[in-house]
Protein backbone atom coordinates (compact mmCIF):
# COMPACT_ATOMS: atom_id res chain seq x y z
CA UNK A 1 -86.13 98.54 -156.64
CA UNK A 2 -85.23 95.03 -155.49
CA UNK A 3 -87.00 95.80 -152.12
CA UNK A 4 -90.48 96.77 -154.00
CA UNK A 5 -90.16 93.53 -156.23
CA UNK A 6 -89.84 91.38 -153.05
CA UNK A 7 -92.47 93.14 -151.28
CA UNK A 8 -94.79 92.82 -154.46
CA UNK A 9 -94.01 89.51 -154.17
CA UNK A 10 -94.73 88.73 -150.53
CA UNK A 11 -98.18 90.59 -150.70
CA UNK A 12 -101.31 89.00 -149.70
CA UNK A 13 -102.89 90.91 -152.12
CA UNK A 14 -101.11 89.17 -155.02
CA UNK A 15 -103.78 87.93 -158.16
CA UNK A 16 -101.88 84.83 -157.83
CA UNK A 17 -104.64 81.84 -157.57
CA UNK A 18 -101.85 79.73 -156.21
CA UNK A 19 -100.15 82.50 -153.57
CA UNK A 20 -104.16 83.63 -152.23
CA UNK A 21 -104.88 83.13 -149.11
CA UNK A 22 -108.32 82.97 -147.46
CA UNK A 23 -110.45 81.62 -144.80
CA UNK A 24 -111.34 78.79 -147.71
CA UNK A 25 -107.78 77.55 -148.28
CA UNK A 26 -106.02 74.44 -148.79
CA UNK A 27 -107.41 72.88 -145.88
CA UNK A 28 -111.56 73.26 -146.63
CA UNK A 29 -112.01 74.78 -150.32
CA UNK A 30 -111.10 71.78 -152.60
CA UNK A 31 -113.78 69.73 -150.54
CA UNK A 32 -116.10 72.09 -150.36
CA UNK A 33 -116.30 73.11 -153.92
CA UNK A 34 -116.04 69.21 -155.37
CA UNK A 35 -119.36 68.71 -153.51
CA UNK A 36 -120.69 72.32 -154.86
CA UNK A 37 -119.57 70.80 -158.30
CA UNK A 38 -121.09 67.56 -158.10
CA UNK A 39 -124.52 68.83 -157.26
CA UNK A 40 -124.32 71.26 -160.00
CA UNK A 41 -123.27 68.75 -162.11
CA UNK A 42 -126.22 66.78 -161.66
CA UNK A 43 -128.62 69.64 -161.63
CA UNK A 44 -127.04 70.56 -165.54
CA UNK A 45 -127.40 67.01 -166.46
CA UNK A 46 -131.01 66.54 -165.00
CA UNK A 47 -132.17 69.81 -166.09
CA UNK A 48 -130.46 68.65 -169.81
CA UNK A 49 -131.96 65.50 -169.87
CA UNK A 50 -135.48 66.69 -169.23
CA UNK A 51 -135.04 69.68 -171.69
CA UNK A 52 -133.84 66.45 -174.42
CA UNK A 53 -137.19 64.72 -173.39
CA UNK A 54 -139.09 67.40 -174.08
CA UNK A 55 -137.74 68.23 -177.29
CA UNK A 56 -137.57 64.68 -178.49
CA UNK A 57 -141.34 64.44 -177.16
CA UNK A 58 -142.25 67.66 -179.19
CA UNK A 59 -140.49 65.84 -182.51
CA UNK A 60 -142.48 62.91 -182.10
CA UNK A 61 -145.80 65.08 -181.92
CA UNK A 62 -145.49 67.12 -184.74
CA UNK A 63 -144.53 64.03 -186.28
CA UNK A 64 -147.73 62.81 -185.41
CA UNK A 65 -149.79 65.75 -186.44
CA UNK A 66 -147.94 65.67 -189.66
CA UNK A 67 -148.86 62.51 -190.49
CA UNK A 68 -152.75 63.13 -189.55
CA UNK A 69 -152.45 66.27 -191.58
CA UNK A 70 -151.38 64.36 -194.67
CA UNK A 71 -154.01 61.56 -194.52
CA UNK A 72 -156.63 60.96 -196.67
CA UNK A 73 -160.58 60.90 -195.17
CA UNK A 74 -160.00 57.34 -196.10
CA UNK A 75 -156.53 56.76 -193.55
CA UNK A 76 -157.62 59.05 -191.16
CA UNK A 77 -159.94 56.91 -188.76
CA UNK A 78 -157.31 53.75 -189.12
CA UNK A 79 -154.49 56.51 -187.82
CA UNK A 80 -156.71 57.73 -185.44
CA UNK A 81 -157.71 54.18 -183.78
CA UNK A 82 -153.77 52.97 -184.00
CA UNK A 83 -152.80 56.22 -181.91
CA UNK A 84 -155.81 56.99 -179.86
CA UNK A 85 -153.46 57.26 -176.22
CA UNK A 86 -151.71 59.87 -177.81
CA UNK A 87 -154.23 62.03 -178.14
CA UNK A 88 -153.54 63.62 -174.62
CA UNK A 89 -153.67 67.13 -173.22
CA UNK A 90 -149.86 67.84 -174.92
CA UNK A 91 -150.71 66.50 -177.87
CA UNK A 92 -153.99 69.38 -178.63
CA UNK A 93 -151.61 71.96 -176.53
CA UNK A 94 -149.40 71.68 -179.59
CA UNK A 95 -152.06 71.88 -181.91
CA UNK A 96 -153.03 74.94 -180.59
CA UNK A 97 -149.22 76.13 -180.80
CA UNK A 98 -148.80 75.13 -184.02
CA UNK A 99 -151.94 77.34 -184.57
CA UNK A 100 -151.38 80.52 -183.05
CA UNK A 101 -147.59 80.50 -184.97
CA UNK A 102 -149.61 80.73 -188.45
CA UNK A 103 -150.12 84.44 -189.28
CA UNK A 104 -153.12 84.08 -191.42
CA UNK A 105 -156.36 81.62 -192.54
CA UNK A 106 -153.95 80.90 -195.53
CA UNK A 107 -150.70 80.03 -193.58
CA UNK A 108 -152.75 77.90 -191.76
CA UNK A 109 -153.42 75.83 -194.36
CA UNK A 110 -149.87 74.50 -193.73
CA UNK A 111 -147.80 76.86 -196.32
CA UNK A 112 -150.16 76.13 -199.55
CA UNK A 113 -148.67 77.67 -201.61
CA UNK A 114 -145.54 76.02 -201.42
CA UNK A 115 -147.05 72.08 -200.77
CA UNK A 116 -149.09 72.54 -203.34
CA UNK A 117 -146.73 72.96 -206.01
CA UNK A 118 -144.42 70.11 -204.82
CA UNK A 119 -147.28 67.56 -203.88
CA UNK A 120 -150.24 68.20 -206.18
CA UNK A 121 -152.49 67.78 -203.34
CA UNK A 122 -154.00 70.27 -200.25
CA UNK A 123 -153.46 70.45 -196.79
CA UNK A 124 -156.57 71.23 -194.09
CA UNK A 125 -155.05 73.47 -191.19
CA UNK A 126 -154.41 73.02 -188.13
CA UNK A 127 -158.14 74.38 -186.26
CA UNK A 128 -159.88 72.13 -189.05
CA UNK A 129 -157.30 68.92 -188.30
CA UNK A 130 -158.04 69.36 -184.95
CA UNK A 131 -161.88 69.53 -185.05
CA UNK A 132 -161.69 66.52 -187.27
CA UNK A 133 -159.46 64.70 -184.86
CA UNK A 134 -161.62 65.54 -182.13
CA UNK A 135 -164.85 64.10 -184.15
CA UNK A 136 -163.05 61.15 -184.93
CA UNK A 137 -161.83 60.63 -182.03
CA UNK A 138 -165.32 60.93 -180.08
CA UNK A 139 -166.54 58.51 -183.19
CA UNK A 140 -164.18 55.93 -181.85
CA UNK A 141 -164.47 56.07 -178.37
CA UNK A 142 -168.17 55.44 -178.80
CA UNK A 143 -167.67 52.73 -181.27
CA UNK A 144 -165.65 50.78 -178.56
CA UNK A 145 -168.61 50.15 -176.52
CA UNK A 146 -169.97 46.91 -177.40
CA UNK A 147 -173.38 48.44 -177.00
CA UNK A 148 -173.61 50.18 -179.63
CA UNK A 149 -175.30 50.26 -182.90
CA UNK A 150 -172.66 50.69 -185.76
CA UNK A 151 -174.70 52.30 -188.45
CA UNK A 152 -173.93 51.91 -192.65
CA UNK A 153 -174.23 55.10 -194.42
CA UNK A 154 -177.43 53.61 -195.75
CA UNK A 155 -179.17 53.54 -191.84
CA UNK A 156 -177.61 57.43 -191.77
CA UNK A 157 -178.87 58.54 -195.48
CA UNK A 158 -182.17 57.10 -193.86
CA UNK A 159 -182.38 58.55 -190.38
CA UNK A 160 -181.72 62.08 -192.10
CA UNK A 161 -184.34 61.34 -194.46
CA UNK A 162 -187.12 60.23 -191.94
CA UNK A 163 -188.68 63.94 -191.41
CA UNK A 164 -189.81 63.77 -194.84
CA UNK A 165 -190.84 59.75 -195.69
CA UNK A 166 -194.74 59.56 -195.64
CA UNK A 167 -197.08 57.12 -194.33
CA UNK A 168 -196.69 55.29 -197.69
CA UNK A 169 -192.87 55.07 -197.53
CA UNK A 170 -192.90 57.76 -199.86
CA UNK A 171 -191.20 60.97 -200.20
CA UNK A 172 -193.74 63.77 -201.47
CA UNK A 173 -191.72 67.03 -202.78
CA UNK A 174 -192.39 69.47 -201.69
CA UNK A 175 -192.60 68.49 -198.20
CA UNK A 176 -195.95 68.45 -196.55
CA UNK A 177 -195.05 69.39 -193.49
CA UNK A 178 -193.07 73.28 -193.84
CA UNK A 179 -191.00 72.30 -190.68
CA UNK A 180 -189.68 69.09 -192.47
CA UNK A 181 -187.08 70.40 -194.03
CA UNK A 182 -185.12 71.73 -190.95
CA UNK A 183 -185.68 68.54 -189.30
CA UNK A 184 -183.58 66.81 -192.25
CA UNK A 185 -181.19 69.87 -191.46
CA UNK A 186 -180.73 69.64 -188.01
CA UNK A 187 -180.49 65.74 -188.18
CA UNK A 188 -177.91 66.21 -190.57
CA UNK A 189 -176.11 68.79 -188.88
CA UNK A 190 -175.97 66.50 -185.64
CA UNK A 191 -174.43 63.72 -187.79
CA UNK A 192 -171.79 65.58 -188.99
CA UNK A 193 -170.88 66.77 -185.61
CA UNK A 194 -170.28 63.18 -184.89
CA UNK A 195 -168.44 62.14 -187.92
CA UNK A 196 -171.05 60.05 -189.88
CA UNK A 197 -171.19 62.20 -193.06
CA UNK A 198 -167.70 60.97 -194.38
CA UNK A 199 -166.81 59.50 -197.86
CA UNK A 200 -168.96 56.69 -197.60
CA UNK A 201 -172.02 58.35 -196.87
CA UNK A 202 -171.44 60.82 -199.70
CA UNK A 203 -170.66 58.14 -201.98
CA UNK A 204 -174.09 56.18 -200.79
CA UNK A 205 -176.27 59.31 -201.56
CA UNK A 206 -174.87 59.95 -205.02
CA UNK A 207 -175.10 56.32 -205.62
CA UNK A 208 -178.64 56.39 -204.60
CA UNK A 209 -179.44 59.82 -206.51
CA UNK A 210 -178.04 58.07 -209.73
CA UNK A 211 -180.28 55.36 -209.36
CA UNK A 212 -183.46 57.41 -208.60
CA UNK A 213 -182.67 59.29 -211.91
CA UNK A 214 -182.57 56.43 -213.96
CA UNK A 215 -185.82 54.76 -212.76
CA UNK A 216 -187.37 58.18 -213.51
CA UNK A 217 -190.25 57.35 -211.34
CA UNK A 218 -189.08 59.36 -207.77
CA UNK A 219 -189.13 62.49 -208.29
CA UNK A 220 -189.77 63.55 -204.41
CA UNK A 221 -186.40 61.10 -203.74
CA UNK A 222 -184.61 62.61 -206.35
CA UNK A 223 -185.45 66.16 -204.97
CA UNK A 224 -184.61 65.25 -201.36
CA UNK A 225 -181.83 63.95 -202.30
CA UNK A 226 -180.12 67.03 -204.30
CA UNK A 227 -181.94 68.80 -201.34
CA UNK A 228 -179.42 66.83 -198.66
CA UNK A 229 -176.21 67.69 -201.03
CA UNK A 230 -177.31 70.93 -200.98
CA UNK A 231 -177.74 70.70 -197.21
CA UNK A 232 -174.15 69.08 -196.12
CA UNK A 233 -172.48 71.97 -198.34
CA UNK A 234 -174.56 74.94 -196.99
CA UNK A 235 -173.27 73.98 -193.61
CA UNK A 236 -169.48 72.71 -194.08
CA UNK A 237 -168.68 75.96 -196.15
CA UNK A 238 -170.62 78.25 -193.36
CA UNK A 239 -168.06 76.60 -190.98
CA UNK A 240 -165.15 78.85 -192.02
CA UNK A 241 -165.74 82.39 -192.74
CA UNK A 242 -163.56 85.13 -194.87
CA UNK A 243 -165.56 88.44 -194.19
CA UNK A 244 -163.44 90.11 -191.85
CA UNK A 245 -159.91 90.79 -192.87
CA UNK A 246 -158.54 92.08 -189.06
CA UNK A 247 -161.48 94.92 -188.12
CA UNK A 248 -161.94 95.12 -191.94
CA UNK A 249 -165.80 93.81 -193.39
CA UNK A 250 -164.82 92.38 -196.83
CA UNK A 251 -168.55 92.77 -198.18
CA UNK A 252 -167.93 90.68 -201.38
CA UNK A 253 -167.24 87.72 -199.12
CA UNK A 254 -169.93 88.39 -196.21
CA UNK A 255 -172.29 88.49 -199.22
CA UNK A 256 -171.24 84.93 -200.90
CA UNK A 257 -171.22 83.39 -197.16
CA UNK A 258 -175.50 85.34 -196.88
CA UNK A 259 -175.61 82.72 -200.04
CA UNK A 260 -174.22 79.93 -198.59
CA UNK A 261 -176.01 79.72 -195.41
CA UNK A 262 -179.35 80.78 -197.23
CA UNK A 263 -181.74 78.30 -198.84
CA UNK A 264 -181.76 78.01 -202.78
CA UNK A 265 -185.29 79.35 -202.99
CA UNK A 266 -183.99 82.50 -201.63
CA UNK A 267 -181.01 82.83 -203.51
CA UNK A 268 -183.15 84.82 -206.24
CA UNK A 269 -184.20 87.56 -203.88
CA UNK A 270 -180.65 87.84 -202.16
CA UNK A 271 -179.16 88.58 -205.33
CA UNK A 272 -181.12 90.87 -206.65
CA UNK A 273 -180.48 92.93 -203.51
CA UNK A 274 -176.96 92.42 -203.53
CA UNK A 275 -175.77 93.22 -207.20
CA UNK A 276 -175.34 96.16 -208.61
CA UNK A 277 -177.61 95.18 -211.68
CA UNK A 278 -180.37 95.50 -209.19
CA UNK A 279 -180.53 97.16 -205.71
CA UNK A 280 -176.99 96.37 -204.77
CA UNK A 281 -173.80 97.57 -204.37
CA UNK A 282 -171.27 94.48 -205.81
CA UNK A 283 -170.77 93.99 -208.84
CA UNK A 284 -171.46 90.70 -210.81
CA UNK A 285 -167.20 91.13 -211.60
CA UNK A 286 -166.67 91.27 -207.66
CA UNK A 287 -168.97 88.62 -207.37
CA UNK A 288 -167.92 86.20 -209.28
CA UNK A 289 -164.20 86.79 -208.32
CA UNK A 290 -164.79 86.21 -204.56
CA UNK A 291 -166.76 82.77 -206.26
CA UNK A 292 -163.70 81.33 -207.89
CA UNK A 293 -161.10 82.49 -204.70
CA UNK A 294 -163.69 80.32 -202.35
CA UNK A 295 -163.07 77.27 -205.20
CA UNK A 296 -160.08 77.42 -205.39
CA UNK A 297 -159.88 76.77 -200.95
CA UNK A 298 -162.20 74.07 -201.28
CA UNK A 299 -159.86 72.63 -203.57
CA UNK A 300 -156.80 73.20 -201.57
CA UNK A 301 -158.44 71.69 -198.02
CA UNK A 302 -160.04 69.00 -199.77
CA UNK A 303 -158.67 65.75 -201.15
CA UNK A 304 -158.76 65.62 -205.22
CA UNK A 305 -161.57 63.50 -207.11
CA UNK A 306 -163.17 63.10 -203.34
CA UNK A 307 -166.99 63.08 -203.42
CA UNK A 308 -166.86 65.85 -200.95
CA UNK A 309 -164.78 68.36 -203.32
CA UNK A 310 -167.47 67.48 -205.99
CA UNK A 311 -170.13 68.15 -203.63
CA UNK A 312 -168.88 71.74 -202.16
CA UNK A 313 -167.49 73.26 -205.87
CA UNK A 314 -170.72 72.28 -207.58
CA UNK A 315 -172.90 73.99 -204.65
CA UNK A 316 -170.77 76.99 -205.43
CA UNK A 317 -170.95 76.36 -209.28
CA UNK A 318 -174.87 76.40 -208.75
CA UNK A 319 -174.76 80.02 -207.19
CA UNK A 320 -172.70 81.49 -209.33
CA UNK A 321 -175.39 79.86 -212.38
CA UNK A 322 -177.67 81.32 -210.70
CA UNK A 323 -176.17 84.83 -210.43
CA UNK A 324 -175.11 84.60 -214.17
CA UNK A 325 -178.99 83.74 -214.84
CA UNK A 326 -180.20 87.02 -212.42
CA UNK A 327 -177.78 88.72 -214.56
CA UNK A 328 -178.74 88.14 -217.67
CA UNK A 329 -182.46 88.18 -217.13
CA UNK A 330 -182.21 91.59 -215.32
CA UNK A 331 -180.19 93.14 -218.80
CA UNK A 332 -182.50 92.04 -220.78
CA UNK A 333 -179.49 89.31 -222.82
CA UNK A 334 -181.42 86.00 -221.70
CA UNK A 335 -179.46 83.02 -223.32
């Protein structure tokens, strides 16, 4: 028994760290593996401190976007022009990660349900921040160059309005020239896309309308006028579309965005094909419901009291007036 212990003992083959023996021993291992351990040591703490970097960089970024998200039209430009070198490729790669983590149009619109509540105020999501970031941006970049021309949303309200003013100075309604009117449109639409048709300009058109309506003696202004209103809606709420739900066609909604994008003089004829108190298939319940879900988004992406909000729930006030109208006309209960 004794003999087995001591043999036991004297065995190579002990699992005694300190009794092993090996080609590595005493001699070469401790050097060896100090060096192996200072490399790796490094390698953690380089491979840590980039991974901190990262992260802290990532903080400071949503930070950022946060912050963007939050401002008013009013702040947005003065954010924009105090972090313009920012605004590099990581900075829109997060945007778009921040994107794709959003499960729906509605989570996108940064948890609304839940800011809403607690702030009293909406929140755009992230695709819109970013397209407005991007205009803005663009907007600024040009503005740097001395060269340029920095136009008042009076020389804007005017350049949109040029298809239309007569030799006279005058503005005849209806147009005389039929192709007029999509020259206003497209001139518009091309001053949007570079961030002129902000606040200011919708303040300068309703102060303008105001005063045409008192003098009483413009009608063709006053017209145009309503006319460009009409315009900037049409084509802000045609930028974001709820007819497809996945492979889904939500009809009700592909039917109010038909409205949208159409011209009021053929809102008549499009609703008398579309309702079920005519040729259609909705009715005026499903109708106006999809109405009211659409106002209630504006009001959620837009800031409250803003001349914009005014200008996009009253175009979608006027539709549904006019649907109520088509309505009653077609049942014979005028009012």
């Amino acid at each position: 028994m004794a003999s087995s212990i001591a043999v036991a003992a004297a065995s190579p083959c002990s699992t005694s760290i300190c009794s092993h023996r090996s080609p590595y021993s005493q001699s070469s291992l401790p050097q060896t593996w100090k060096m192996g351990t200072v490399r790796v040591r490094n390698l953690v703490c380089a491979v840590n401190k980039g991974a901190e970097e990262a992260f802290k960089k990532t903080i400071e970024v949503d930070r950022l976007i946060d912050t963007l998200r939050d401002a008013s039209p009013n702040e947005l430009p003065k954010l924009v022009a105090e972090n313009v070198l920012a605004f590099n490729e990581g900075f829109w790669i997060r945007v778009a990660a921040r994107t794709e983590t959003c499960k729906s149009e509605d989570d996108k619109a940064w948890i609304w349900k839940i800011t809403f509540v607690k702030n009293d105020f909406g929140h755009k999501d992230y695709e819109e921040l970013a397209a407005t970031l991007m205009s803005t941006v663009d907007r600024l970049v040009h503005k740097t160059n001395v060269l340029e021309k920095i136009e008042s949303a009076t020389d804007v309200l005017k350049s949109i309005l040029k298809p239309v003013v007569d030799e006279e100075e005058e503005i005849p309604w209806p147009p005389r020239d039929p192709e007029a009117l999509n020259r206003v449109k497209q001139e518009l639409i091309q001053r949007e896309q570079e961030g002129y048709l902000d606040e200011g300009f919708l303040s300068e058109v309703n102060a303008q309308l105001r005063q045409a309506k008192e003098d009483g003696d413009k009608p063709g202004l006053v017209a145009m006028l309503q006319k460009v209103l009409q315009l900037y809606a049409s084509h802000v709420l045609s930028k974001r579309s709820y007819a497809k739900k996945g492979n889904e066609i939500l009809k009700t909604e592909q039917f109010l965005e038909s409205l949208i994008k159409a011209p009021e003089s053929e809102w008549n004829v499009l609703l008398m094909n579309g309702l079920t108190v005519a040729k259609g298939e909705i009715t005026p319940e499903e109708f106006y419901a999809v109405i009211k879900k659409r106002t209630e988004r504006v009001l959620i992406r837009t800031e409250g009291g803003s001349y914009q909000q005014r200008v996009l729930t009253e175009y979608l006030k006027g539709i549904q007036s006019r649907a109520e109208e088509i309505v009653q006309a077609l049942q014979g209960n005028p009012q």
